[in-house]
Structure formats: structure tokens, C-alpha cells
C-alpha atoms as a PDB file:
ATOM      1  CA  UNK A   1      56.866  63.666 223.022  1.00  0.00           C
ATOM      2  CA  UNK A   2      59.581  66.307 223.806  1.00  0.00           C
ATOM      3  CA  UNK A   3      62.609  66.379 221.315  1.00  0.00           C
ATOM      4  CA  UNK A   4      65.596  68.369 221.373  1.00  0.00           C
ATOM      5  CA  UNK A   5      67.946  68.570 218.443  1.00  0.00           C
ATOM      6  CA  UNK A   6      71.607  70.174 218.497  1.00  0.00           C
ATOM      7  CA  UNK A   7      71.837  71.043 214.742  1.00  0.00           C
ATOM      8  CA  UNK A   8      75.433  71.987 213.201  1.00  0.00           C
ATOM      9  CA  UNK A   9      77.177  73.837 216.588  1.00  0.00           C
ATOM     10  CA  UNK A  10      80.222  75.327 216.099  1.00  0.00           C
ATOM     11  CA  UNK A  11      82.392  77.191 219.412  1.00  0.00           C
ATOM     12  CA  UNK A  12      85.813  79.077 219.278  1.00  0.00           C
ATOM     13  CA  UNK A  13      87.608  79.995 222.538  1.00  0.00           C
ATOM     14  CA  UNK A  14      90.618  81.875 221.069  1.00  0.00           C
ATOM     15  CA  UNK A  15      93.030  78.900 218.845  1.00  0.00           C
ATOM     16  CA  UNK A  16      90.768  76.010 219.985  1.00  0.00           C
ATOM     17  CA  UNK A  17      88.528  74.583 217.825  1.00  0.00           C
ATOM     18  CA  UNK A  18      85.859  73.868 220.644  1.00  0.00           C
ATOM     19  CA  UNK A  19      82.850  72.607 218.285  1.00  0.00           C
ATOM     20  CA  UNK A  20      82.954  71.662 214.914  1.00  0.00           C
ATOM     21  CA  UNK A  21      79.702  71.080 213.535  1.00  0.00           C
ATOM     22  CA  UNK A  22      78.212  68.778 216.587  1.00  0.00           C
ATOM     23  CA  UNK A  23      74.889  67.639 215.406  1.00  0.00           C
ATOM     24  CA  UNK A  24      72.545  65.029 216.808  1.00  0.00           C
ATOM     25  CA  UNK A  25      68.865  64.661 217.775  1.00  0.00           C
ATOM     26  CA  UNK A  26      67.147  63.108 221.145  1.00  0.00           C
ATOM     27  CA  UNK A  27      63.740  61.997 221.151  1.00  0.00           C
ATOM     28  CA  UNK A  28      61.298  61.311 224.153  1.00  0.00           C
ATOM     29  CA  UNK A  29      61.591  58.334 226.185  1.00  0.00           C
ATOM     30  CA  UNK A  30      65.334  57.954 225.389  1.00  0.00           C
ATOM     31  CA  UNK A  31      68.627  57.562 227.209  1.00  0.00           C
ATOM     32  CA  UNK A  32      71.220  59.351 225.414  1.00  0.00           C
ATOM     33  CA  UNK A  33      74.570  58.836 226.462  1.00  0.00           C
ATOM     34  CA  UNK A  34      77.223  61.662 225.405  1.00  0.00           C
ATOM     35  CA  UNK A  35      80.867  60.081 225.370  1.00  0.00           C
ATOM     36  CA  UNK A  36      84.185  61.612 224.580  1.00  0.00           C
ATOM     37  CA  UNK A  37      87.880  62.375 225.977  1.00  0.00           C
ATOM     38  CA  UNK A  38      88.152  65.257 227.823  1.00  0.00           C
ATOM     39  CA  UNK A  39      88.027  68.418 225.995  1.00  0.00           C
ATOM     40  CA  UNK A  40      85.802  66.673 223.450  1.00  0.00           C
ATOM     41  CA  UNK A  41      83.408  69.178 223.547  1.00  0.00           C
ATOM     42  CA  UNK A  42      80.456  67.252 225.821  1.00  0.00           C
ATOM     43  CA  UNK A  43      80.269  70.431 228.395  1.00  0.00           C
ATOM     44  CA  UNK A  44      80.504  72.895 225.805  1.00  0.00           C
ATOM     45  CA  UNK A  45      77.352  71.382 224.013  1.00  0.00           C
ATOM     46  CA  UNK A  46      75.270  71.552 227.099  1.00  0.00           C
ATOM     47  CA  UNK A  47      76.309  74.644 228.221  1.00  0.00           C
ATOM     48  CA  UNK A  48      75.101  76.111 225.258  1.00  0.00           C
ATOM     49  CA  UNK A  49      71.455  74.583 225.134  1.00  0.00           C
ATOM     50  CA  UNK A  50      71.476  75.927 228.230  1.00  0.00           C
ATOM     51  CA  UNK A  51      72.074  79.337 227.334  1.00  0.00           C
ATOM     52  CA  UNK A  52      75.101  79.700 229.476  1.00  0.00           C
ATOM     53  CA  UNK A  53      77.542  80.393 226.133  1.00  0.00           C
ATOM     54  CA  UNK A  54      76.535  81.463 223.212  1.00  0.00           C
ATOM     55  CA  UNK A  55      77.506  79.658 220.053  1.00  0.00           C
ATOM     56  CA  UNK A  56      79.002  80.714 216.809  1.00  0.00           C
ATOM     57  CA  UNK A  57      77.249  79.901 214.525  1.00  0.00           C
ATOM     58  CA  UNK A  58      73.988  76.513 214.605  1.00  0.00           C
ATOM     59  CA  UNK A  59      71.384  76.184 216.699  1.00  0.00           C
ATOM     60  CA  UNK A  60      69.789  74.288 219.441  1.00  0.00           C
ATOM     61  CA  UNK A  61      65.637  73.278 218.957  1.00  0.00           C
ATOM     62  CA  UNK A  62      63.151  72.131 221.295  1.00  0.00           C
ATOM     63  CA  UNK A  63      60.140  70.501 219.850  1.00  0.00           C
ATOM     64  CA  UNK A  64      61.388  72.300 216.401  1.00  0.00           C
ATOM     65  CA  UNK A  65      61.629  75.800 217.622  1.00  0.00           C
ATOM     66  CA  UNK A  66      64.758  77.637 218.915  1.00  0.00           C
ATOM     67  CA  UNK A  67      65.179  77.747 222.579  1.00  0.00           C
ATOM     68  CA  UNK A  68      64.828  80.466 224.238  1.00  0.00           C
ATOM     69  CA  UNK A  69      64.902  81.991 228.201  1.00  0.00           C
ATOM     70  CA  UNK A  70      60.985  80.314 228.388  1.00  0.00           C
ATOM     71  CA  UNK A  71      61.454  76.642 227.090  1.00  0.00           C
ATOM     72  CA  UNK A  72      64.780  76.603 228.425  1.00  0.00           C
ATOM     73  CA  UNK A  73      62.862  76.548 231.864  1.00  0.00           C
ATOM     74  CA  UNK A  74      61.442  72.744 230.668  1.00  0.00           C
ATOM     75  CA  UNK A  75      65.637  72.114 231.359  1.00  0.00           C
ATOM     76  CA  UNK A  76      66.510  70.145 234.188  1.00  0.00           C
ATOM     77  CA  UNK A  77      70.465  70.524 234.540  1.00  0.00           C
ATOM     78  CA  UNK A  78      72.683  68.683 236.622  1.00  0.00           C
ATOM     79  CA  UNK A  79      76.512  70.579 236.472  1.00  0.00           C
ATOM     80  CA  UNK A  80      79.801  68.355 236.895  1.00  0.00           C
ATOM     81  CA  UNK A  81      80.613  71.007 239.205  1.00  0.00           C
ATOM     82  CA  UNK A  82      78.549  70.692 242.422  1.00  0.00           C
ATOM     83  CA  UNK A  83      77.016  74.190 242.368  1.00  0.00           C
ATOM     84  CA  UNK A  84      74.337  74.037 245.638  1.00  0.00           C
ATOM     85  CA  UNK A  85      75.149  75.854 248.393  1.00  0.00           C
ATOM     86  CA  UNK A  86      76.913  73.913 251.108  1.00  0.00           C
ATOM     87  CA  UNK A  87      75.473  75.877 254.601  1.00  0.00           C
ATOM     88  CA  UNK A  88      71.891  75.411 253.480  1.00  0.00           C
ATOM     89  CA  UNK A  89      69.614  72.754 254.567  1.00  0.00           C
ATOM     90  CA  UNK A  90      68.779  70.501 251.666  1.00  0.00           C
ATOM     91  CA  UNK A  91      65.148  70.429 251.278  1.00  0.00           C
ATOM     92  CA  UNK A  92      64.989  74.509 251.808  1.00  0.00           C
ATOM     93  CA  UNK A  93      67.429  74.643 248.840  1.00  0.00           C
ATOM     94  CA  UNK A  94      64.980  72.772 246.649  1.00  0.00           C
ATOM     95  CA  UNK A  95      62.473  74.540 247.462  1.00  0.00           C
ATOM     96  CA  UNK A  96      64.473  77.463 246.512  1.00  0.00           C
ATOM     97  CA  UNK A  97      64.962  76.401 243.175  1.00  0.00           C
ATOM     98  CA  UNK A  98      61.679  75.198 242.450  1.00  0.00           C
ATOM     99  CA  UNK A  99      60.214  78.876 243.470  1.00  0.00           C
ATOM    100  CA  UNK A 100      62.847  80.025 240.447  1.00  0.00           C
ATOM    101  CA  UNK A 101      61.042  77.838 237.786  1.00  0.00           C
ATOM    102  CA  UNK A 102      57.174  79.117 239.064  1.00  0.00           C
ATOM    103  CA  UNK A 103      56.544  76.393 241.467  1.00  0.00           C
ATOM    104  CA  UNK A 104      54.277  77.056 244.529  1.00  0.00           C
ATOM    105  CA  UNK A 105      55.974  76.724 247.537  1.00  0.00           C
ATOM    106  CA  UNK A 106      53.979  74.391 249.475  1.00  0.00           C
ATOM    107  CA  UNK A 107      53.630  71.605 245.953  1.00  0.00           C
ATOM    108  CA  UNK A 108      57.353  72.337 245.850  1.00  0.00           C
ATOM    109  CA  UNK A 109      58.212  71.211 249.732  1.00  0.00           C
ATOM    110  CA  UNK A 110      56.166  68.245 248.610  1.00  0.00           C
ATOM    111  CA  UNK A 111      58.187  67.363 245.282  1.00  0.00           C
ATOM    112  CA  UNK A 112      61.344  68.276 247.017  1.00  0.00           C
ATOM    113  CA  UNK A 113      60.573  65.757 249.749  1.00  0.00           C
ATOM    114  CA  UNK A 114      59.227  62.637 247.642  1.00  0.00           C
ATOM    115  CA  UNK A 115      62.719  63.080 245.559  1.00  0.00           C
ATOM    116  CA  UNK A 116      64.774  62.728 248.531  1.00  0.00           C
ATOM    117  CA  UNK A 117      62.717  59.927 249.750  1.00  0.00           C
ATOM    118  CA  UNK A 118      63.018  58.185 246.820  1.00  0.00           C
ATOM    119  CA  UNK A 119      67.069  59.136 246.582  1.00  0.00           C
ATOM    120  CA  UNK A 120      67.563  57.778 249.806  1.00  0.00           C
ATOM    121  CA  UNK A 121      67.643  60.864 251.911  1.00  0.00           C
ATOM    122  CA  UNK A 122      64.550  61.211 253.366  1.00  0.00           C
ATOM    123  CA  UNK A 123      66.040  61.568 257.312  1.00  0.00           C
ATOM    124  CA  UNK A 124      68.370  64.315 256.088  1.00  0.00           C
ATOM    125  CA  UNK A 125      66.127  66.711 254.615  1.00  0.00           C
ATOM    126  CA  UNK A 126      67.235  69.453 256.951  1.00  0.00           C
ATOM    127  CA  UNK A 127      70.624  68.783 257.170  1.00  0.00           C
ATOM    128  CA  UNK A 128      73.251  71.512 255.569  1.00  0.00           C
ATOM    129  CA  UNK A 129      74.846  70.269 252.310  1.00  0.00           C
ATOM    130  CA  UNK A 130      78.238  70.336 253.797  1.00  0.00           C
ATOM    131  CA  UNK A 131      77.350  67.662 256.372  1.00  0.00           C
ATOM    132  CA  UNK A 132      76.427  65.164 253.508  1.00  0.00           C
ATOM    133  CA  UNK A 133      79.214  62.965 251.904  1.00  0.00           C
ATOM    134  CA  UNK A 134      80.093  63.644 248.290  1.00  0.00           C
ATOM    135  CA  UNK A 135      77.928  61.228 247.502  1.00  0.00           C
ATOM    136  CA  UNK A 136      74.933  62.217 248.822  1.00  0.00           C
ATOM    137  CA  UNK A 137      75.676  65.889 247.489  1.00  0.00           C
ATOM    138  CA  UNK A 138      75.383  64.231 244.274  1.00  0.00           C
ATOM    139  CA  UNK A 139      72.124  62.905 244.907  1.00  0.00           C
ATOM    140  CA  UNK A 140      70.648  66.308 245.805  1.00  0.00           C
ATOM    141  CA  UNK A 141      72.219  67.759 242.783  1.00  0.00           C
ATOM    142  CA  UNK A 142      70.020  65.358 241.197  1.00  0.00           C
ATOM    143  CA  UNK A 143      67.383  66.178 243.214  1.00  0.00           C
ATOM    144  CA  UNK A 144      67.796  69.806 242.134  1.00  0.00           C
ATOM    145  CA  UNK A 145      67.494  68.917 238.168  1.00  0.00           C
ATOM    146  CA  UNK A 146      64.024  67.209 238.847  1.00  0.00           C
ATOM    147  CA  UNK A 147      62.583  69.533 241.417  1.00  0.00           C
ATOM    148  CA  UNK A 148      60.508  71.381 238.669  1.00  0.00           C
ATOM    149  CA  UNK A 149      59.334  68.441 236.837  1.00  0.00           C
ATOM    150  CA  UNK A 150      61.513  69.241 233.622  1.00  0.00           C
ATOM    151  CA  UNK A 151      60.660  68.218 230.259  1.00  0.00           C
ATOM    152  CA  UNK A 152      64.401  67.090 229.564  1.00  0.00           C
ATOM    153  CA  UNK A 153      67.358  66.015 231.610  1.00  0.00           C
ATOM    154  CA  UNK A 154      70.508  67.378 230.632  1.00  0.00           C
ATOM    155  CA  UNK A 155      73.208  65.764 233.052  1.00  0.00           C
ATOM    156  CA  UNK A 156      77.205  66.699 232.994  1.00  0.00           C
ATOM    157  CA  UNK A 157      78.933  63.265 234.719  1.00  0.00           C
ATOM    158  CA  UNK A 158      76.121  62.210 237.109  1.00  0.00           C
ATOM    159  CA  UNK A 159      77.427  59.531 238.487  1.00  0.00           C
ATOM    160  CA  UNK A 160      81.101  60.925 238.970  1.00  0.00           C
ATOM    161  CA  UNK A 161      82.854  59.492 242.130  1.00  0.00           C
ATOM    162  CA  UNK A 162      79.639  57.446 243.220  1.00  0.00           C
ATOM    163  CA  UNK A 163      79.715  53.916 244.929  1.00  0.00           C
ATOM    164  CA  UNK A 164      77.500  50.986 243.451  1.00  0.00           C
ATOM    165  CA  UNK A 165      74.796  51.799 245.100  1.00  0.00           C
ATOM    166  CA  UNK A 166      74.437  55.302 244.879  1.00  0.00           C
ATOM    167  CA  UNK A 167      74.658  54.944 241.331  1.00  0.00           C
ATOM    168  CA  UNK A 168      71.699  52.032 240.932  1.00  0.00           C
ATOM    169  CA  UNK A 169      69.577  54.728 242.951  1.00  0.00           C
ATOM    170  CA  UNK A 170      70.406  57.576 240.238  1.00  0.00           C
ATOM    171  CA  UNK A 171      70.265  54.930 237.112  1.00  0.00           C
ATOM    172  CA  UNK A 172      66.971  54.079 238.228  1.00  0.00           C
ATOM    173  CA  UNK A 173      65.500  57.518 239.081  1.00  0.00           C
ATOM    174  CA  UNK A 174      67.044  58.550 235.166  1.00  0.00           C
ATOM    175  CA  UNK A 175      65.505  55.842 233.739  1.00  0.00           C
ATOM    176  CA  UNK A 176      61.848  55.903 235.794  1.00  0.00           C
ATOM    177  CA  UNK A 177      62.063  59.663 233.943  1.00  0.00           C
ATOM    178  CA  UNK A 178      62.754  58.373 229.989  1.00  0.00           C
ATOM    179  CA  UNK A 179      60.097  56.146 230.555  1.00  0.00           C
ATOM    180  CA  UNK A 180      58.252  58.716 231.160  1.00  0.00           C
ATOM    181  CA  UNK A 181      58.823  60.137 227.881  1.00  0.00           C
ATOM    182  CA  UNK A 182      61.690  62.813 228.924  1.00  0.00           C
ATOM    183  CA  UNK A 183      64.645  63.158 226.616  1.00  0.00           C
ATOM    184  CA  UNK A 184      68.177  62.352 229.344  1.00  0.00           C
ATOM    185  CA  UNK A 185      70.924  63.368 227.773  1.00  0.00           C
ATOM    186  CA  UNK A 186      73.948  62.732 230.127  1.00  0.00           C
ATOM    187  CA  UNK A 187      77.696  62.748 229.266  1.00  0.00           C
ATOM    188  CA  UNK A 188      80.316  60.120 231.700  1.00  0.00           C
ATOM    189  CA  UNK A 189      83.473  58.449 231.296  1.00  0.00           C
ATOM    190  CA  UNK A 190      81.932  55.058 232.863  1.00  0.00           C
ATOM    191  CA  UNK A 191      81.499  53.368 229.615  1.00  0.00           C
ATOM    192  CA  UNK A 192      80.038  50.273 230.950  1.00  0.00           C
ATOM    193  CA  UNK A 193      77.456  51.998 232.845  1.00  0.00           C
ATOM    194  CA  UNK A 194      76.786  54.144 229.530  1.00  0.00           C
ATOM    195  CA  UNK A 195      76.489  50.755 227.495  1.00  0.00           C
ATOM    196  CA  UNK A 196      74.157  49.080 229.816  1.00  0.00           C
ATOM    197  CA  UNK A 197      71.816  52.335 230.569  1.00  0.00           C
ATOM    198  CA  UNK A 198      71.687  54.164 227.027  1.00  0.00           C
ATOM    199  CA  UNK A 199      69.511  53.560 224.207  1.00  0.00           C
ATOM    200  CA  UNK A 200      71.957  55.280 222.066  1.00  0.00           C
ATOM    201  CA  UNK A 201      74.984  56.450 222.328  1.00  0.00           C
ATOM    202  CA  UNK A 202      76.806  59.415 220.584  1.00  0.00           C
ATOM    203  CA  UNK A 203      80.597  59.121 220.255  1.00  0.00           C
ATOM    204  CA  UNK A 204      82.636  63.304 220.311  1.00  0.00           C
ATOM    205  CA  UNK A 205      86.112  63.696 219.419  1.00  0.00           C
ATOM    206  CA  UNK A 206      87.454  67.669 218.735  1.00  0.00           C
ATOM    207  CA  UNK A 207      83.984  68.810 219.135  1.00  0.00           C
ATOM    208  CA  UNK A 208      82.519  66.648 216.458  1.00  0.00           C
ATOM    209  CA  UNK A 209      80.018  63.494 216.824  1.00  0.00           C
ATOM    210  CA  UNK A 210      82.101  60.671 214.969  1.00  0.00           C
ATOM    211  CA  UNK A 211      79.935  57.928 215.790  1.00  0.00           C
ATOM    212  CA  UNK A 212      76.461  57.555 217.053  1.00  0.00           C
ATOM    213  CA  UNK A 213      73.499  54.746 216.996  1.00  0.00           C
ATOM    214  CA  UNK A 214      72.256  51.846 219.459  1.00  0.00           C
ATOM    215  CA  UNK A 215      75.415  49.841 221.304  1.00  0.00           C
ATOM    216  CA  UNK A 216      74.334  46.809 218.779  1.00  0.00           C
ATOM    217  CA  UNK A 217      74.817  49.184 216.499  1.00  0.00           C
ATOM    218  CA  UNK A 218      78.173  50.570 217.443  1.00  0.00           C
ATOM    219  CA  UNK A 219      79.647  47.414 218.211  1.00  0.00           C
ATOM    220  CA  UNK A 220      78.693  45.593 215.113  1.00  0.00           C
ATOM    221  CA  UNK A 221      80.278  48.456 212.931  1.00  0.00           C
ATOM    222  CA  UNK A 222      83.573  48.022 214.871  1.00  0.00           C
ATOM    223  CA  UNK A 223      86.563  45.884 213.089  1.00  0.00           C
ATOM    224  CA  UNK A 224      85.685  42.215 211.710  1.00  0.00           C
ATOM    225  CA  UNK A 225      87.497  39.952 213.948  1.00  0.00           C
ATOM    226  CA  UNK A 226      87.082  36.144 214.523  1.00  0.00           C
ATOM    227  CA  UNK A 227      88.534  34.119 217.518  1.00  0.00           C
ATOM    228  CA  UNK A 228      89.585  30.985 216.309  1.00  0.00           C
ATOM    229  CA  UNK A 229      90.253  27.406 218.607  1.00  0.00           C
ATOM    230  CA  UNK A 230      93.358  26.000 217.672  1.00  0.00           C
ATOM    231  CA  UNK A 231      96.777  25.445 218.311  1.00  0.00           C
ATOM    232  CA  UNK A 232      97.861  25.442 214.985  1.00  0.00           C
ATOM    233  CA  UNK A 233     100.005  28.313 213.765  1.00  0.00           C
ATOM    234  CA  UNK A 234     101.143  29.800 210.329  1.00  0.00           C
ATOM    235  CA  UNK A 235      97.842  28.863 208.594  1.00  0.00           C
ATOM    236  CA  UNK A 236      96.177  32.565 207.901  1.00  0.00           C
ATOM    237  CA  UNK A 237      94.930  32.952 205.034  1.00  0.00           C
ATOM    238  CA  UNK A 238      94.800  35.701 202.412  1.00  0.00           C
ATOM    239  CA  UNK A 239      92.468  38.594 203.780  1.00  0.00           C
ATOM    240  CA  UNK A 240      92.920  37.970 207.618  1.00  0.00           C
ATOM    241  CA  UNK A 241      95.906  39.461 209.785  1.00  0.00           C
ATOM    242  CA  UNK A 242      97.086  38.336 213.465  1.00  0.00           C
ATOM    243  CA  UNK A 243      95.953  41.157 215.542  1.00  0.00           C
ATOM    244  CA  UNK A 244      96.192  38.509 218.932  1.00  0.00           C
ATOM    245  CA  UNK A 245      97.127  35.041 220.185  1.00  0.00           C
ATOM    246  CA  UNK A 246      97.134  32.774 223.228  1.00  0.00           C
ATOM    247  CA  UNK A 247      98.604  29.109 223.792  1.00  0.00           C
ATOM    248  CA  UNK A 248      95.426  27.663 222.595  1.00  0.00           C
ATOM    249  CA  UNK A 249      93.899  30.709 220.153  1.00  0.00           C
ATOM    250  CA  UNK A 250      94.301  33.361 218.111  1.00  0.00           C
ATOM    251  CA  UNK A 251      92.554  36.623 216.627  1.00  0.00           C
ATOM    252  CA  UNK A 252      92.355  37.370 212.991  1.00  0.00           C
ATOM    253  CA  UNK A 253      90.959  40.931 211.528  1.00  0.00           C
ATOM    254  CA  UNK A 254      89.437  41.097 208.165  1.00  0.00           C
ATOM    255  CA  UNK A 255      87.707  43.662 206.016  1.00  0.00           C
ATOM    256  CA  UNK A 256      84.900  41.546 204.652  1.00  0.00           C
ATOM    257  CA  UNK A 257      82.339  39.149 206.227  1.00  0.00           C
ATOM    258  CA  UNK A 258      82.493  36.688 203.465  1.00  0.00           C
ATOM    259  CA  UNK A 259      86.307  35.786 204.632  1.00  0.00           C
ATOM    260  CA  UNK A 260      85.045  34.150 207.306  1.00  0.00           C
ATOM    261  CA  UNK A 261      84.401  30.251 205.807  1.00  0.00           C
ATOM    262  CA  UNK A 262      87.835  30.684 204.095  1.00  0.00           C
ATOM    263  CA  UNK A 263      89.299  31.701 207.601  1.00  0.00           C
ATOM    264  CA  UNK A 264      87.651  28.456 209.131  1.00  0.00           C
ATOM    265  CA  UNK A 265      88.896  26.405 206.613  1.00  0.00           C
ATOM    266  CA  UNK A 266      92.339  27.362 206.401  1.00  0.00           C
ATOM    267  CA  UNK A 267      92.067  26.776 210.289  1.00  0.00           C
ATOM    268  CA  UNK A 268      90.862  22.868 210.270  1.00  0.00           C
ATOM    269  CA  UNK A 269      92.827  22.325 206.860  1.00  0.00           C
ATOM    270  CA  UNK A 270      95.785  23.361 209.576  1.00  0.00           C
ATOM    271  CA  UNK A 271      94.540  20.858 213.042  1.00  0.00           C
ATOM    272  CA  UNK A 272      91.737  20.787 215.422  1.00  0.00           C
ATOM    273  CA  UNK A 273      89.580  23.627 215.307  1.00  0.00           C
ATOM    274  CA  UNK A 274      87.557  23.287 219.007  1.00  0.00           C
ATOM    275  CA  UNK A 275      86.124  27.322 218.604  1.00  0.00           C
ATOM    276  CA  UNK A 276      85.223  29.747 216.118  1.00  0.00           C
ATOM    277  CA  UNK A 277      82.949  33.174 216.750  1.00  0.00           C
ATOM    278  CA  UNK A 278      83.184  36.859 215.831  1.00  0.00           C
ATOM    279  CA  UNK A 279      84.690  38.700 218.511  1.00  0.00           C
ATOM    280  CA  UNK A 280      82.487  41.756 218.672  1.00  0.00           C
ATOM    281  CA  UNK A 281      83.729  44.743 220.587  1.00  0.00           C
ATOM    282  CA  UNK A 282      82.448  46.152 223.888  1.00  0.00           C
ATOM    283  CA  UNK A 283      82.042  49.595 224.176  1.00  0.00           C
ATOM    284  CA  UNK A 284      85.335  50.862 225.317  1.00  0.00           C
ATOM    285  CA  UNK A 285      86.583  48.828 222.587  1.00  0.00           C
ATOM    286  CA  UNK A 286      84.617  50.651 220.379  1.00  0.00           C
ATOM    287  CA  UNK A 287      85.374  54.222 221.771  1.00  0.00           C
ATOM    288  CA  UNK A 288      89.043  53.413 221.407  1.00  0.00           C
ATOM    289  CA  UNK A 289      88.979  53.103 217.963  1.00  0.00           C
ATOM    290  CA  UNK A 290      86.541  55.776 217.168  1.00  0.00           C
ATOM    291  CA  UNK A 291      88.479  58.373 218.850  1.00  0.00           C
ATOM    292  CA  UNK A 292      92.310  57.608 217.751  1.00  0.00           C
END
């Protein structure tokens, strides 16, 4: 299967700093999902596996060699910027496109119209751009990334300023594709929709990847905390701090698993104890803490 591996980047636009070493690897078959503040460096990573800027110093690899104007061809892109041409029917447009990357015209007027058929948009394949909703302009943006059958998705905020079910059409046409065995790499502030789609996750802060792995993975490495059932108070023992409370709870942080019997203990040695888990963080929770 199709890998691509950002190894050791580094980008400087005058004073700032853009990359600083970003390094990770995505294999075939899996949903990578690129998270960071803005400015974190997501664009400027896939804007130079496209070709688009030129980096410093690293390199980018496809199947182990460097890319170059050829294999960067097996790229399907999908800009944050909508970057189709709005007084153009939709389907001609694909076409278009397709025709750049070597497809013949009449097996791309058939690819171009199964993907709007299967994006919903089917009955508007000759309408201009302009006349869709921003929505829908999103959905033949996506349509443009696939149109040539790419070997990996690269995908800058996909689902940016979709409704619900625009964006289960587009989760399931991205994830139809990894399980076909094409790398998606795809960068969005909707962490919840990251944590449910991705199989792993990378984490950027100042252009470097601070945290990456599976969302078990990322959550279970967050802070040791335990919710405790009780309405007991000035019991904690040595080890745990109060990092939250309600009328009938609290939260304690620790730095080692093996505090937690003494942390139950203290708590029935102190009055009814009626609940007791780990409190393990979602994944905003997690990026929070990552990125402060």
C-alpha cells in the first residue's frame, strides 16, 4: 500500500518559525487527522508535499522516494480556500481537471458523474458553481480531489462550515477511500468529528508534531484523574490534588496509577463512597493540554 512520510520539515517566512522539524508517517488504509491552532503549521505541511512551497531544509517521500512533479500527480488535494471556478458548470470543471492528470475525457465525464451522484449532486451537474450553496461547493471541491482516482488524499478543513449531513456524505466518501487502501490525511478544527473518524491523530503546535498515536492512545497518556462519589470533603490524600468538585463529587489528579487504592481508601475511610472511575479525557481535552 501507498505511504507517505513527512520526514524532519523545517519553513521560515521572514521572523516566523513556520516548521520546526514536523515529522510523521501515513500508511495505506488510514485516516490521519492533522490538528493544531491556527498558525500551527497544518497548511504549510501540505502545501509543501504538494510542491506549492518549497521547504528549507527535510523532505517529503512517497512509497520511500522523494516526490516529485510525476508522483505528486497520485495527490488528490482539497484547498481550505475554495479554488474552482464559480461561472463554470460543475461536471465540465471536473472533467477539466481530470484531462490535467491524463484522464480520457469520455472515462472522466463518467468518474466525474458517479462522484456527484454519490455526493448528492447528481441533478446539478450542469449547474455553474456560483448557483450552488457553500455547501455544495464543498462537495465538488471534494469531487475535484477524487476525480483522478488519487493514490492519497490530502484535505485542508474539509468539512469547514458544513451541516450534519453534508458532512456524513463527505465522512463516508473519505472513509469508503482509506478502506480502499489510500493514505487521507486531512487537517480540521472539529475535534469530535476528528476523534470519531481518524485512526490516528497527530497533535502541531509552532510547526512541530507534539503528540501523535490512536485517540486510545492520546487519551490514556493525558493527566491521571479519578472521579470520586462522595460528599465527604478534606479527606485527599498524599499524591492527589483537587483539580474539581460538585455537591456530590470531586476530581483528584495524580502522577502515578498505583495512588489510586490509597485515593479510594482515604475516600470511604472519610463516608459513603457511591462512585469511583478514571476520568479519561476526550479529545479536546487532550488537545488543550498538549498545546498550552
Amino acid at each position: 500500500m501507498t505511504t507517505i512520510e513527512i520526514r524532519n520539515l523545517h519553513k521560515r517566512f521572514g521572523d516566523v518559525q513556520a516548521l520546526d522539524g514536523m515529522d510523521f508517517t501515513v500508511h495505506g488504509g488510514e485516516m490521519y487527522g492533522f490538528v493544531g491552532s491556527n498558525g500551527a503549521g497544518k497548511s504549510t505541511t501540505m502545501r509543501i508535499a504538494l510542491g506549492v512551497l518549497a521547504a528549507d531544509s527535510g523532505e517529503v517521500l512517497l512509497d520511500g522516494q522523494p516526490l516529485d512533479d510525476d508522483s505528486r500527480r497520485r495527490i488528490g488535494y482539497m484547498p481550505e480556500e475554495r479554488g474552482l471556478y464559480g461561472k463554470e458548470k460543475i461536471l465540465d470543471q471536473l472533467v477539466f481537471l481530470a484531462k490535467l492528470h491524463g484522464v480520457d475525457g469520455a472515462a472522466a465525464k463518467k468518474r466525474g458523474t458517479e462522484l456527484l451522484d454519490a455526493l448528492g449532486l447528481g441533478e446539478r451537474l450542469n449547474d455553474k458553481l456560483d448557483d450552488l450553496s457553500l455547501g455544495n461547493q464543498q462537495r465538488v471541491q471534494l469531487a475535484a480531489s477524487l476525480i483522478h482516482d488519487p493514490d492519497i488524499l490530502i484535505l485542508d478543513e474539509p468539512f469547514s462550515g458544513l451541516d450534519p449531513v453534508a458532512v456524513d456524505v463527505m465522512s463516508t466518501m473519505l472513509t469508503d477511500r482509506a478502506r480502499a487502501g489510500v493514505p487521507v490525511i486531512f487537517s480540521s478544527h472539529q475535534l469530535d468529528l476528528v476523534q470519531r473518524l481518524c485512526d490516528r491523530i497527530g497533535i502541531v503546535t509552532r510547526g512541530r508534531m507534539v503528540a501523535e498515536g490512536t485517540v486510545d492512545e492520546l487519551r490514556s497518556g493525558g493527566p491521571l484523574r479519578y472521579r470520586v462519589g462522595t460528599r465527604a470533603r478534606g479527606w485527599i490524600p498524599a499524591g492527589a490534588s483537587l483539580v474539581g468538585e460538585g455537591a456530590d463529587y470531586v476530581i483528584l489528579e495524580t502522577d502515578s496509577a498505583d495512588n489510586d487504592q490509597a485515593i479510594l481508601q482515604a475516600a470511604m475511610a472519610a463516608g459513603p463512597v457511591h462512585e469511583f472511575t478514571r476520568v479519561v479525557p476526550d479529545l479536546a481535552d487532550m488537545f488543550k493540554e498538549v498545546v498550552q
